[in-house]
C-alpha atoms as a PDB file:
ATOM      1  CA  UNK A   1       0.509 -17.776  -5.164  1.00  0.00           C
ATOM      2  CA  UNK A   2       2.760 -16.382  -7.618  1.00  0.00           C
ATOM      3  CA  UNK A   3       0.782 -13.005  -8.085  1.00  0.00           C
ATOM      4  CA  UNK A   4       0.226 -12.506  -4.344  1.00  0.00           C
ATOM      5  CA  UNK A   5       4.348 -13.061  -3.760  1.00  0.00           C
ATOM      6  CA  UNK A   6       4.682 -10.101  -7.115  1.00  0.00           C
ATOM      7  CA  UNK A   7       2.612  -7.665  -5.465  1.00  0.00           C
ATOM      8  CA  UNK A   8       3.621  -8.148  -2.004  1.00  0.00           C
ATOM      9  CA  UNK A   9       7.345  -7.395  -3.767  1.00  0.00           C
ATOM     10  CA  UNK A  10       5.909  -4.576  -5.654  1.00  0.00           C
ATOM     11  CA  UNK A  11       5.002  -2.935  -3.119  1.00  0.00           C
ATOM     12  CA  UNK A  12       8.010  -3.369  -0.882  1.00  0.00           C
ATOM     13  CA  UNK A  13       9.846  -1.913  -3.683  1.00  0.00           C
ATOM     14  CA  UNK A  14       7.568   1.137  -4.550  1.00  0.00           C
ATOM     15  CA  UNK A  15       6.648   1.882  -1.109  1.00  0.00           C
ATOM     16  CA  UNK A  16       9.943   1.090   0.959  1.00  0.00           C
ATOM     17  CA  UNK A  17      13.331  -0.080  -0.730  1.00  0.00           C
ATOM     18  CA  UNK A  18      13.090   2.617  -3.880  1.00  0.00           C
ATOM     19  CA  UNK A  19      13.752   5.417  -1.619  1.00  0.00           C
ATOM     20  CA  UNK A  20      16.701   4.163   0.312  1.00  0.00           C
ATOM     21  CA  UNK A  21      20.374   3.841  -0.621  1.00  0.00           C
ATOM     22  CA  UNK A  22      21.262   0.097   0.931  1.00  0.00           C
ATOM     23  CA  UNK A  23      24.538   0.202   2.378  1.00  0.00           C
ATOM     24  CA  UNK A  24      25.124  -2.897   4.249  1.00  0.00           C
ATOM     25  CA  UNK A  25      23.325  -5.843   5.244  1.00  0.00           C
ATOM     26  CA  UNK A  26      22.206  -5.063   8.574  1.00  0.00           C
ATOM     27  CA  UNK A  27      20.617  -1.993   7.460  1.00  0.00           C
ATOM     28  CA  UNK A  28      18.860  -4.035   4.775  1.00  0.00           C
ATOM     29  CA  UNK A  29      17.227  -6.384   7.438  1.00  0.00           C
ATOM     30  CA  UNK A  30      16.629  -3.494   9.836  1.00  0.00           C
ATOM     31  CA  UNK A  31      14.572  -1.390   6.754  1.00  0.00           C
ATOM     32  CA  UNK A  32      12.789  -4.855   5.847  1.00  0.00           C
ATOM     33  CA  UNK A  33      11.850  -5.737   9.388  1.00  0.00           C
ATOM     34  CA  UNK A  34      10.024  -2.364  10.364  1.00  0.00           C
ATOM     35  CA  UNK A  35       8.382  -2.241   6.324  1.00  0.00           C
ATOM     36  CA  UNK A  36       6.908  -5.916   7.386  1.00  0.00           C
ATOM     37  CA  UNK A  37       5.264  -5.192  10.674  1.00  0.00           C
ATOM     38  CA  UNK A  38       4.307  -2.007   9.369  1.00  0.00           C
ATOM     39  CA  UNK A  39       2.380  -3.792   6.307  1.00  0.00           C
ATOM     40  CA  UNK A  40       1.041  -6.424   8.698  1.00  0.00           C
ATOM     41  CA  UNK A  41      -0.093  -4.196  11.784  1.00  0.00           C
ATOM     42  CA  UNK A  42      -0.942  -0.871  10.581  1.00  0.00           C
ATOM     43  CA  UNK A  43      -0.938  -0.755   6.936  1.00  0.00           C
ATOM     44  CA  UNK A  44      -4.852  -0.876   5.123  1.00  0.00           C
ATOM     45  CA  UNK A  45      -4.858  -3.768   2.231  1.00  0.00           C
ATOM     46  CA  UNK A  46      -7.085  -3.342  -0.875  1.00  0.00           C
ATOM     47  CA  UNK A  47      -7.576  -6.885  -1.245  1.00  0.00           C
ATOM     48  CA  UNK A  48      -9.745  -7.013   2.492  1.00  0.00           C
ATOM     49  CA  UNK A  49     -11.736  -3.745   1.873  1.00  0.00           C
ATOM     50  CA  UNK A  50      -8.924  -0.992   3.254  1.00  0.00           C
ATOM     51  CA  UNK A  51      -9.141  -3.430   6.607  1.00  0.00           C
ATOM     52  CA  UNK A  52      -5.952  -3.487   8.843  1.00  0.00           C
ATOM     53  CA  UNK A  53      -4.707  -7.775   8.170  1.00  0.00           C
ATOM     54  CA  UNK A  54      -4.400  -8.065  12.311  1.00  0.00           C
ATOM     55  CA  UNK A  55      -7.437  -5.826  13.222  1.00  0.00           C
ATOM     56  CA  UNK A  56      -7.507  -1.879  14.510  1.00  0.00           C
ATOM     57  CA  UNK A  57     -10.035  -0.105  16.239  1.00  0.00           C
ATOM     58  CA  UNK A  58      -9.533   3.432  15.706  1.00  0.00           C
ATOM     59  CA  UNK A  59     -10.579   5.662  18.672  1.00  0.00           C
ATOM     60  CA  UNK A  60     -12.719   8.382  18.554  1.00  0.00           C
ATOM     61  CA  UNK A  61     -11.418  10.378  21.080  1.00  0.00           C
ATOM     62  CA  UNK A  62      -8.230  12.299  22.321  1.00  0.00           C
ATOM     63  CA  UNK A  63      -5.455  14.005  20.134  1.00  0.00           C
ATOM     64  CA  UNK A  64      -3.896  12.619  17.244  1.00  0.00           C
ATOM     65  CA  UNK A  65      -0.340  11.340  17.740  1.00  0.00           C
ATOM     66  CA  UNK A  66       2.087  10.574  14.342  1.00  0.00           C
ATOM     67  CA  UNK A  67       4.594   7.873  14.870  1.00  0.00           C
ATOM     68  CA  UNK A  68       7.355   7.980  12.195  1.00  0.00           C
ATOM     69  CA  UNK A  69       8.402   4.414  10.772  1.00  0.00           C
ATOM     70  CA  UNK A  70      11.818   4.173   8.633  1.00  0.00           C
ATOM     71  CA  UNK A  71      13.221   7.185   9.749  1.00  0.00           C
ATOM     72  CA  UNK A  72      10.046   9.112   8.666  1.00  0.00           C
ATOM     73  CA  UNK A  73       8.828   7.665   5.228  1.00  0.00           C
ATOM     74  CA  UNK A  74       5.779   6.315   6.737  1.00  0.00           C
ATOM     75  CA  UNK A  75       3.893   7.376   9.773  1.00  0.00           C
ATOM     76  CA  UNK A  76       1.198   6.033  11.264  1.00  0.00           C
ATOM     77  CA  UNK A  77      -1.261   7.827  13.146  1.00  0.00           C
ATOM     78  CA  UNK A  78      -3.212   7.042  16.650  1.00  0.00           C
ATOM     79  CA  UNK A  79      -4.976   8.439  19.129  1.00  0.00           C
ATOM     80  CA  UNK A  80      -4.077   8.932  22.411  1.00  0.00           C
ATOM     81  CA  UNK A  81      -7.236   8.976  25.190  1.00  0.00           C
ATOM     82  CA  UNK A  82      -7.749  12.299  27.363  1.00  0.00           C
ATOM     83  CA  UNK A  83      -7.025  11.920  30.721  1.00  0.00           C
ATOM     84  CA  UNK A  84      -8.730  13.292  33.488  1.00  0.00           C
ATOM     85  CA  UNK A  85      -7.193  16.236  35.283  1.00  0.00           C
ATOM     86  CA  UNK A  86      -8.713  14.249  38.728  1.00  0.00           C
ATOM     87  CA  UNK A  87      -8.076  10.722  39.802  1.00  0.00           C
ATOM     88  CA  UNK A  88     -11.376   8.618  40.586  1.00  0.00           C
ATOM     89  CA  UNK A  89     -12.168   8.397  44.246  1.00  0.00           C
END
């Protein structure tokens, strides 16, 4: 368990905390909150074959939309469906 906890902190340092200047608490918890639902929603692990831990099923349609997590550092990316320009009778 020991070398899953290091790289788990490895990465939250490399990826996330090594490019911020911590000023207070709060802003600690509010950097460490988004970083951890990032890496468990969104974020592809090495360790389960560049799989998403909670699942994702990436569309194939529509335009790309970039959504920018602590303050722009990371983005993820989606799609967002087409809609019709006429509403189903």
């Amino acid at each position: 368990m020991n070398a899953i906890a290091e790289r788990f902190v490895g990465t939250l340092r490399r990826d996330c905390l090594d490019w911020f200047v911590i000023l207070s608490e709060a802003q600690l918890k509010n950097i460490l909150t988004q970083f951890i639902r990032y890496y468990n929603t969104e974020r592809p692990h090495q360790g389960i074959n560049y799989q998403v831990p909670k699942g994702f099923a990436a569309q194939t349609e529509g335009d790309i939309i970039s959504t920018p997590i602590l303050g722009g550092l990371i983005h993820t990316y989606s799609r967002v469906r087409p809609t019709s320009a006429f509403l189903p009778a």
